[in-house]
PDB file of N, CA and C in Angstrom:
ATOM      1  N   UNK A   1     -18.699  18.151  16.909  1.00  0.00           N
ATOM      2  CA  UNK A   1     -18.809  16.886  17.613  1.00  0.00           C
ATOM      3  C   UNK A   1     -17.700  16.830  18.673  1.00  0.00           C
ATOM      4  N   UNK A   2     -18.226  16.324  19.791  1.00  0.00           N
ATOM      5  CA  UNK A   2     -16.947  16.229  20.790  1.00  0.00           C
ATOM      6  C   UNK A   2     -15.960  15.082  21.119  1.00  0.00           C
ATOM      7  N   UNK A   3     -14.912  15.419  21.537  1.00  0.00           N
ATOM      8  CA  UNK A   3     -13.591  13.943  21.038  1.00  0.00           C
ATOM      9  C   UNK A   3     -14.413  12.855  22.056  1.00  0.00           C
ATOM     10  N   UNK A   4     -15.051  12.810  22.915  1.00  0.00           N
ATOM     11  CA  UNK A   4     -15.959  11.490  23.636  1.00  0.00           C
ATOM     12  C   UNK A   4     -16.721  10.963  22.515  1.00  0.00           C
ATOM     13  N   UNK A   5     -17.723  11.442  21.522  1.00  0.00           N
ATOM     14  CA  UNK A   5     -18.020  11.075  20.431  1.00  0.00           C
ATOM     15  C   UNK A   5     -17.140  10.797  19.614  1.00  0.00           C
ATOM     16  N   UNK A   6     -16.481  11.285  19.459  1.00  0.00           N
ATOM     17  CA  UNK A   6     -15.670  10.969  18.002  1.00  0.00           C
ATOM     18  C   UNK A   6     -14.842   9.326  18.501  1.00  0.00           C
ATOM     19  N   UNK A   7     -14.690   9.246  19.917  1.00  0.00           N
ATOM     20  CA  UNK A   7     -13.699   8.180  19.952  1.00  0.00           C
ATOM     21  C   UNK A   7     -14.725   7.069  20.011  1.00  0.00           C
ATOM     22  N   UNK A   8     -15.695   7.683  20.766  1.00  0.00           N
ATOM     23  CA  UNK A   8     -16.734   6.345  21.029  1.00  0.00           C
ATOM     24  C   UNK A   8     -17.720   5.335  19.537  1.00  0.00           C
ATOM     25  N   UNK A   9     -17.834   6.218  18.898  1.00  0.00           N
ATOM     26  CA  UNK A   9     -18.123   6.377  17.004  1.00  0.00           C
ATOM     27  C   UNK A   9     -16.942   5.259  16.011  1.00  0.00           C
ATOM     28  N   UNK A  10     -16.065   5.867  16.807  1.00  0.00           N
ATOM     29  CA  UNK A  10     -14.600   5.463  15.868  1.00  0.00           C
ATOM     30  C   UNK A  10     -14.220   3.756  16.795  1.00  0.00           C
ATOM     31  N   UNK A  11     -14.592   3.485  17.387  1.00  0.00           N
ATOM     32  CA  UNK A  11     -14.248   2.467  18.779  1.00  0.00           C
ATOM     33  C   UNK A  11     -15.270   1.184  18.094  1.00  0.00           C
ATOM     34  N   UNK A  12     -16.305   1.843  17.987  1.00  0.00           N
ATOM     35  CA  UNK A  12     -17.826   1.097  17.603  1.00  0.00           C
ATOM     36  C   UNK A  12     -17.495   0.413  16.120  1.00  0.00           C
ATOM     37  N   UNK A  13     -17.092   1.367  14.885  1.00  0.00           N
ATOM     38  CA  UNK A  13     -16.612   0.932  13.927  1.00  0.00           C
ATOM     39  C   UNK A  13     -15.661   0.126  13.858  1.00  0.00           C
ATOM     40  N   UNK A  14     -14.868   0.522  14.115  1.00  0.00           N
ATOM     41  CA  UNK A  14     -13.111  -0.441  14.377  1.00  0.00           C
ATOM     42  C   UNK A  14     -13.782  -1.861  14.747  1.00  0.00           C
ATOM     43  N   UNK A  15     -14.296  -1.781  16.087  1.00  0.00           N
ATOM     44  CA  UNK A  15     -14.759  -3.137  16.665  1.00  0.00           C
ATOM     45  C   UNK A  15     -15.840  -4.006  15.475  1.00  0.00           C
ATOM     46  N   UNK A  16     -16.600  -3.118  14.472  1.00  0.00           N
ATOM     47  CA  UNK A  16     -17.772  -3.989  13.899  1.00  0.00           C
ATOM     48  C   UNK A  16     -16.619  -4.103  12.973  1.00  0.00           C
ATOM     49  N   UNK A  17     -16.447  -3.068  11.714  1.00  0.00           N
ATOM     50  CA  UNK A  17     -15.998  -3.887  10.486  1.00  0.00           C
ATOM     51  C   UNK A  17     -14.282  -4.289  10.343  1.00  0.00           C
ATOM     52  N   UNK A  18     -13.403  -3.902  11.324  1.00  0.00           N
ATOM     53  CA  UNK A  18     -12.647  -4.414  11.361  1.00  0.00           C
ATOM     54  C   UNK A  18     -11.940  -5.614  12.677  1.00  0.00           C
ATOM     55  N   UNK A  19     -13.400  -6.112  13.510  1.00  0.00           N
ATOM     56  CA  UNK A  19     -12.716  -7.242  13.966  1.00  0.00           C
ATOM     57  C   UNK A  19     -11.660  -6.963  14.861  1.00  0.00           C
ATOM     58  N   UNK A  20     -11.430  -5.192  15.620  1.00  0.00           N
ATOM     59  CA  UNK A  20     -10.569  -5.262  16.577  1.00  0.00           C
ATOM     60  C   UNK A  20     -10.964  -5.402  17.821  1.00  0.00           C
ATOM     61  N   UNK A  21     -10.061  -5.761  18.903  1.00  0.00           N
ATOM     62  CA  UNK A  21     -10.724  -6.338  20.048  1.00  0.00           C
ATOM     63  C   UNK A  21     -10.510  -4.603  20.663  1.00  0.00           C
ATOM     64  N   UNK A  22     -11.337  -4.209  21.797  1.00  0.00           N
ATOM     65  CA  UNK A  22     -11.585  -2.908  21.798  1.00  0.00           C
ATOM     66  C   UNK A  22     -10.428  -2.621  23.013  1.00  0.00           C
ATOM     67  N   UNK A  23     -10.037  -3.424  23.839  1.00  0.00           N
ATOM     68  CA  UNK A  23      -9.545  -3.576  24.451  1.00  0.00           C
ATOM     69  C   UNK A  23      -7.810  -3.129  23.838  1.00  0.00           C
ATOM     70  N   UNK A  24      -7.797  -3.585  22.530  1.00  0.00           N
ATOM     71  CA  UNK A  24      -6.558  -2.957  22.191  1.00  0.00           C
ATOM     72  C   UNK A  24      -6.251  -1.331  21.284  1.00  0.00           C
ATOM     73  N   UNK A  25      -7.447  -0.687  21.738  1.00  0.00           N
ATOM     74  CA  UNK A  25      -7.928   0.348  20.838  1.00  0.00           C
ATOM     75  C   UNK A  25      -7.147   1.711  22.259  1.00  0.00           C
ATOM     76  N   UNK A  26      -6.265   1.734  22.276  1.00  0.00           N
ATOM     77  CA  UNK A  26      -5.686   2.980  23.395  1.00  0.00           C
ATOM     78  C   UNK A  26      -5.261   3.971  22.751  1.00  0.00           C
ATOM     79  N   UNK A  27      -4.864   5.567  23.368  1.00  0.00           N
ATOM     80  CA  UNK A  27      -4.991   6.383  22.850  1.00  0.00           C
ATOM     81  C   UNK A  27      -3.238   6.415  22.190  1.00  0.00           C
ATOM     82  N   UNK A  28      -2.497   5.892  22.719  1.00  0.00           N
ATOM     83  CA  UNK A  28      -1.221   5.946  22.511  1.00  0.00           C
ATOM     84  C   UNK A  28      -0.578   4.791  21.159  1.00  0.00           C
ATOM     85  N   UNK A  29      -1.748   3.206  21.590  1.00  0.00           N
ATOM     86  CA  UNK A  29      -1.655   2.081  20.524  1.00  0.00           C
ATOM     87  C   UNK A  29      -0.747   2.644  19.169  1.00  0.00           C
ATOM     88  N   UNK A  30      -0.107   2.009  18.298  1.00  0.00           N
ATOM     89  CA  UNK A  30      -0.575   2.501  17.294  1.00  0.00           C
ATOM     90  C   UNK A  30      -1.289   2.104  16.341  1.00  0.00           C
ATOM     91  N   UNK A  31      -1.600   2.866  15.441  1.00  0.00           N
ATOM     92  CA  UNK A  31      -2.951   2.170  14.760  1.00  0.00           C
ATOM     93  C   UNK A  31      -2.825   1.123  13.543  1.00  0.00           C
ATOM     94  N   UNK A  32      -1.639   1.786  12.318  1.00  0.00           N
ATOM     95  CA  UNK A  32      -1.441   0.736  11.572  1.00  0.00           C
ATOM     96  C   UNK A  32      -1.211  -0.733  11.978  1.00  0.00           C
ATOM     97  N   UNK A  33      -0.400  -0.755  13.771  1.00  0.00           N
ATOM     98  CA  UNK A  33       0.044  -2.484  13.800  1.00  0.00           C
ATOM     99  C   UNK A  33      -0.687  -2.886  14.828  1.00  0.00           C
ATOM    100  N   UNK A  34      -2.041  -2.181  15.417  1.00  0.00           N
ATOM    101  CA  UNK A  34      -2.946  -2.661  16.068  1.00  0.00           C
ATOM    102  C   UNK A  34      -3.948  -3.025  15.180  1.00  0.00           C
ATOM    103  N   UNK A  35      -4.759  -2.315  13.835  1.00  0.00           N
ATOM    104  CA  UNK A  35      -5.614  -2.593  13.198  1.00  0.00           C
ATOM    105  C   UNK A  35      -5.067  -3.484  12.041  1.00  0.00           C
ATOM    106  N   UNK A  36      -3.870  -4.204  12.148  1.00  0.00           N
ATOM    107  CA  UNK A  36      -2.751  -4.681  10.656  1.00  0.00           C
ATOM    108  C   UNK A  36      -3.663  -4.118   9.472  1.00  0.00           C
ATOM    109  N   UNK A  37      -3.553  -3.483   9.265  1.00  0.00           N
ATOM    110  CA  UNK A  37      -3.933  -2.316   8.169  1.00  0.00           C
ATOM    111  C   UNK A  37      -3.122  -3.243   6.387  1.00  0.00           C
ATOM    112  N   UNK A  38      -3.750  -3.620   5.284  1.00  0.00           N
ATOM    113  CA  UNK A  38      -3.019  -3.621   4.479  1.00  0.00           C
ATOM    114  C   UNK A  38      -3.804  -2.594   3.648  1.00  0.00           C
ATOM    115  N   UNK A  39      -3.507  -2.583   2.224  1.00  0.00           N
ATOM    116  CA  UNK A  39      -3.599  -0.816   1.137  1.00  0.00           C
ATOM    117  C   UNK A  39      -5.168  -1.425   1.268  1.00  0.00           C
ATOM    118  N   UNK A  40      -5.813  -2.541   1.028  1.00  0.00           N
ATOM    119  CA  UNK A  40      -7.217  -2.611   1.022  1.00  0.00           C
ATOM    120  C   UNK A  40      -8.246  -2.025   2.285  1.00  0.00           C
ATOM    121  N   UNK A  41      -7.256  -2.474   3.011  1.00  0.00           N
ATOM    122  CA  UNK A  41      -8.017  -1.903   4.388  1.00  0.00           C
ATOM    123  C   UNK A  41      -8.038   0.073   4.553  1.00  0.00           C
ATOM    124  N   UNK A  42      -6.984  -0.071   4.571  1.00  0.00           N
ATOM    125  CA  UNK A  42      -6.727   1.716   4.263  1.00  0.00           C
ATOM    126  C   UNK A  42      -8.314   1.870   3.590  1.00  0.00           C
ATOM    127  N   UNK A  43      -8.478   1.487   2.491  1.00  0.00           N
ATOM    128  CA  UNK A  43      -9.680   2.268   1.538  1.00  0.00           C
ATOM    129  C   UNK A  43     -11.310   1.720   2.432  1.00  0.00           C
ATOM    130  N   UNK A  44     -11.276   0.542   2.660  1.00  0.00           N
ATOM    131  CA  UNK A  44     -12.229   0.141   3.731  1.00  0.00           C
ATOM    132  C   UNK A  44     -11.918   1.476   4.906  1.00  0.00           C
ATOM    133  N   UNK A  45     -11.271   1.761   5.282  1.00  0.00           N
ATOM    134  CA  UNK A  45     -10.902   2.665   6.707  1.00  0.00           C
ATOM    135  C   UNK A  45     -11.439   4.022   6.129  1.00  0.00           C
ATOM    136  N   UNK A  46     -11.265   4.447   5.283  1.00  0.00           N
ATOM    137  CA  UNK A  46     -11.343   5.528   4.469  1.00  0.00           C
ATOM    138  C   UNK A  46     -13.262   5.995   4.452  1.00  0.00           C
ATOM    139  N   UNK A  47     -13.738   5.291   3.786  1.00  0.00           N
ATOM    140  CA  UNK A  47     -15.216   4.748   3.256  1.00  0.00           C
ATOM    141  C   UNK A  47     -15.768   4.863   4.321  1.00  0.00           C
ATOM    142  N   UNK A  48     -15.284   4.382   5.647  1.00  0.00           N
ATOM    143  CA  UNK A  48     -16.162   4.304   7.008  1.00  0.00           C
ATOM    144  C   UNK A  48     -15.722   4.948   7.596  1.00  0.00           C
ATOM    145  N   UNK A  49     -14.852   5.961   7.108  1.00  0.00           N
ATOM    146  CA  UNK A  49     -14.629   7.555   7.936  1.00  0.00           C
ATOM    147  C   UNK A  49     -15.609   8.242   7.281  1.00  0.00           C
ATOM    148  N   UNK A  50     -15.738   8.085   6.180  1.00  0.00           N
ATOM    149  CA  UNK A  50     -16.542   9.524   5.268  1.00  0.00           C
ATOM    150  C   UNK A  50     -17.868   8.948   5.637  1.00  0.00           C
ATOM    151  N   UNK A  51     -18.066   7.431   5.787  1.00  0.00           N
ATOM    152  CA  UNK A  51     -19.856   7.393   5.753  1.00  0.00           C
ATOM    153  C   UNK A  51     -20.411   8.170   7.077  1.00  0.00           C
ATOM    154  N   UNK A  52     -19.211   7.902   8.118  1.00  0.00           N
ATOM    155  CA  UNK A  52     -19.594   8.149   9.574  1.00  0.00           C
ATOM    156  C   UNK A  52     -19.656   9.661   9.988  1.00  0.00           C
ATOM    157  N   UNK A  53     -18.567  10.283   9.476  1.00  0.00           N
ATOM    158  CA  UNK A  53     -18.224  11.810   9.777  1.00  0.00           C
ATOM    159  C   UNK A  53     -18.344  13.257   8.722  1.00  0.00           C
ATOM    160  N   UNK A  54     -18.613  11.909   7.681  1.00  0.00           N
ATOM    161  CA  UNK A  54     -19.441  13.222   6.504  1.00  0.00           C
ATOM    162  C   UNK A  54     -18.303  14.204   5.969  1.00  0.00           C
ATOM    163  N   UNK A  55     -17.318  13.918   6.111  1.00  0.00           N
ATOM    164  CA  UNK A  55     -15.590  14.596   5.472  1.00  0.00           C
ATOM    165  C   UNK A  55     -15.117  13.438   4.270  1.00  0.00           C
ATOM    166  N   UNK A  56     -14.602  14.290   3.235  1.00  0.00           N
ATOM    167  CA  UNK A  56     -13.933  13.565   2.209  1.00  0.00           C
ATOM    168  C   UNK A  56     -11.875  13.212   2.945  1.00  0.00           C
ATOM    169  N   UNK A  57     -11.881  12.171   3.007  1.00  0.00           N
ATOM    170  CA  UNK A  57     -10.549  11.957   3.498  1.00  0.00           C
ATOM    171  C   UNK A  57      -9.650  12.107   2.294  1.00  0.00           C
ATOM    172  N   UNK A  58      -8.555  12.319   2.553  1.00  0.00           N
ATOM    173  CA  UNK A  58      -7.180  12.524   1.614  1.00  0.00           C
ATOM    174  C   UNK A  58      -6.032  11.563   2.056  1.00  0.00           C
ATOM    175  N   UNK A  59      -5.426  10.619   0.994  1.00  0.00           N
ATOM    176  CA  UNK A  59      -4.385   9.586   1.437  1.00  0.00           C
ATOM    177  C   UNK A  59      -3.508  10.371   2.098  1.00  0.00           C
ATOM    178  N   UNK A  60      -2.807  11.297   1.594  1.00  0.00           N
ATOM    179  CA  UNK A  60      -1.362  12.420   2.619  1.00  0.00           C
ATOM    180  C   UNK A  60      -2.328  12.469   3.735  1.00  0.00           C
ATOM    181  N   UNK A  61      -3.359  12.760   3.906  1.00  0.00           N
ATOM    182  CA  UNK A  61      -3.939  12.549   5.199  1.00  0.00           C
ATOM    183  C   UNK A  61      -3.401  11.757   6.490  1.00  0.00           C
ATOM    184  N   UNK A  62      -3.076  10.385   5.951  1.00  0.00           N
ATOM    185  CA  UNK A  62      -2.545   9.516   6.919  1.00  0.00           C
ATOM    186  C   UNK A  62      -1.333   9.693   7.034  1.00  0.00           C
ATOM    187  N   UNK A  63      -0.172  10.419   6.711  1.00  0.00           N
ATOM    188  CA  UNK A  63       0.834  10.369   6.799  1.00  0.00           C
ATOM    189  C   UNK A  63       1.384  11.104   8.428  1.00  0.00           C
ATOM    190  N   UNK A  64       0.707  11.571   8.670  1.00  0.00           N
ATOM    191  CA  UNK A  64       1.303  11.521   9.886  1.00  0.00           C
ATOM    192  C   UNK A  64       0.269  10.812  11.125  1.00  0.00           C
ATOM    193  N   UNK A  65      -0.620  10.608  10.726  1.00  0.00           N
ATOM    194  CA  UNK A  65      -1.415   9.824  11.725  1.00  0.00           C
ATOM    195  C   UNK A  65      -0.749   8.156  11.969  1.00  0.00           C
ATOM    196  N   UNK A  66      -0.528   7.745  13.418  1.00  0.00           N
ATOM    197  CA  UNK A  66       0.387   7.249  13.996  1.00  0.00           C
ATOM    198  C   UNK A  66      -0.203   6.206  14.956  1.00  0.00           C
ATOM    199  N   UNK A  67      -0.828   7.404  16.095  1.00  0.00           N
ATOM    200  CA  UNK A  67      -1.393   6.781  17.086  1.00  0.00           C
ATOM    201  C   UNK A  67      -3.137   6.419  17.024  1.00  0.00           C
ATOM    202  N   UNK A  68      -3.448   6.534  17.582  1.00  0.00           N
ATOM    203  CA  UNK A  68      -5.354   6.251  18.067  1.00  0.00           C
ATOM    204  C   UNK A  68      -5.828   7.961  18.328  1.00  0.00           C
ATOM    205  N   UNK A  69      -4.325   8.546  19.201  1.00  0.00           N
ATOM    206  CA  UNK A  69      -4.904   9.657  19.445  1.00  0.00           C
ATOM    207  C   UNK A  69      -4.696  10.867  18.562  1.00  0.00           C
ATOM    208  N   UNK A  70      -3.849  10.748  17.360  1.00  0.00           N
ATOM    209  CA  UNK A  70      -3.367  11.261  16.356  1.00  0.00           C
ATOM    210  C   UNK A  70      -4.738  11.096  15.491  1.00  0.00           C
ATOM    211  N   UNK A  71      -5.082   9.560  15.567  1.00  0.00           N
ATOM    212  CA  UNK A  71      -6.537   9.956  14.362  1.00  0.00           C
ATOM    213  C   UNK A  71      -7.721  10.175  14.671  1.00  0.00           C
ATOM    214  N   UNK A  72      -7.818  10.246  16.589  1.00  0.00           N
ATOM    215  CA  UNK A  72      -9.014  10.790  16.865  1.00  0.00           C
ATOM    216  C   UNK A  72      -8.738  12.289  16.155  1.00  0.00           C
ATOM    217  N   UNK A  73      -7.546  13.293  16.434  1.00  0.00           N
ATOM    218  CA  UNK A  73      -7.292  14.712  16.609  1.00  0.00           C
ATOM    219  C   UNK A  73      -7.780  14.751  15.207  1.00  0.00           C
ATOM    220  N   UNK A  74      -7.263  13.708  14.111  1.00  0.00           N
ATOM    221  CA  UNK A  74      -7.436  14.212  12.794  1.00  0.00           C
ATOM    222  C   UNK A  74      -9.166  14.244  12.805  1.00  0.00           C
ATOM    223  N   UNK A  75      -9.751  13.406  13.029  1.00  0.00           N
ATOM    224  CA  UNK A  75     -11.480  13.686  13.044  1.00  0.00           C
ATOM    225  C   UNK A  75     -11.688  14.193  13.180  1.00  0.00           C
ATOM    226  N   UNK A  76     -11.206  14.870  14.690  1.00  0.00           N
ATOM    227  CA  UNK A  76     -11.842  16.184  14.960  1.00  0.00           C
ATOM    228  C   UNK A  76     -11.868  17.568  14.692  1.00  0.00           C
ATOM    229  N   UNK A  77     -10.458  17.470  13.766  1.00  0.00           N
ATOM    230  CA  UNK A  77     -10.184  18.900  13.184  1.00  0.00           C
ATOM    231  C   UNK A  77     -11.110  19.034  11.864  1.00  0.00           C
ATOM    232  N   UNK A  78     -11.163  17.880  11.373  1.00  0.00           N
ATOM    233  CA  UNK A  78     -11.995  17.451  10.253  1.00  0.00           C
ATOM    234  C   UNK A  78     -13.230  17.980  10.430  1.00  0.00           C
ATOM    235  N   UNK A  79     -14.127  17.283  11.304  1.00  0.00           N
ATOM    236  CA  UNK A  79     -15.322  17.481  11.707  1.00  0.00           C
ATOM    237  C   UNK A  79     -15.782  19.428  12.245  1.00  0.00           C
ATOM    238  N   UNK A  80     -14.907  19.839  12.722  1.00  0.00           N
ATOM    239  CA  UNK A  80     -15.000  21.103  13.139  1.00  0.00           C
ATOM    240  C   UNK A  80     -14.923  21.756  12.386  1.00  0.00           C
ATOM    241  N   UNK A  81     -14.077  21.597  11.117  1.00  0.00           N
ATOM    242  CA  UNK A  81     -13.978  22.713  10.216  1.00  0.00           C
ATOM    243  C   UNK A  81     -14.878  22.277   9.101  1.00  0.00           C
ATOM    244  N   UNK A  82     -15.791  21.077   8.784  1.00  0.00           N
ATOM    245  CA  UNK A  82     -17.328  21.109   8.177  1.00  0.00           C
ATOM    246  C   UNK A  82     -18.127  21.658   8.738  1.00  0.00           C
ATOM    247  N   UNK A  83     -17.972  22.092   9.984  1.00  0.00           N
ATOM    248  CA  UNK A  83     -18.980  22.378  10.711  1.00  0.00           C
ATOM    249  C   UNK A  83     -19.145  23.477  10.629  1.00  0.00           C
ATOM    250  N   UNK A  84     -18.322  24.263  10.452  1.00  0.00           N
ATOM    251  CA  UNK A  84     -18.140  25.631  10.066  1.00  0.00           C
ATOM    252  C   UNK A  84     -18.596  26.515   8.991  1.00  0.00           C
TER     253      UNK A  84
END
């Protein structure tokens, strides 16, 4: 899948089940204090990665994901190496 998909996919979600305005969705943002993320949301965030991109996510997963463009990269490494 290519990162224009993956962001445009990930943009669409954010905006439906979490209520962000898209406008604050940039590649640099960051994501925990743009999406105010609490531990419930994490697992909501989680659920609508795997329904969307078909990868089992891992909590250490997020540990270094930061930015918008940190968790597009993580999708996409994700997605490429199922693909495989």
């Amino acid at each position: 899948m290519e990162l224009n998909k993956i962001i445009e996919v990930t943009k669409g979600f954010l905006v439906e089940e979490f209520e962000v305005d898209e406008e604050l969705i940039l590649p640099d943002a960051n994501l925990k204090e743009t999406l105010d993320l609490d531990s419930l949301d994490y697992v909501d965030l989680v659920v609508v990665i795997e329904q969307n991109f078909g990868f089992k996510v891992q909590q250490e997963d997020f540990t270094d994901i930061h930015t918008f463009q940190d968790f597009y990269a993580y999708i996409e490494g994700k997605v490429g190496a199922t693909a495989k």
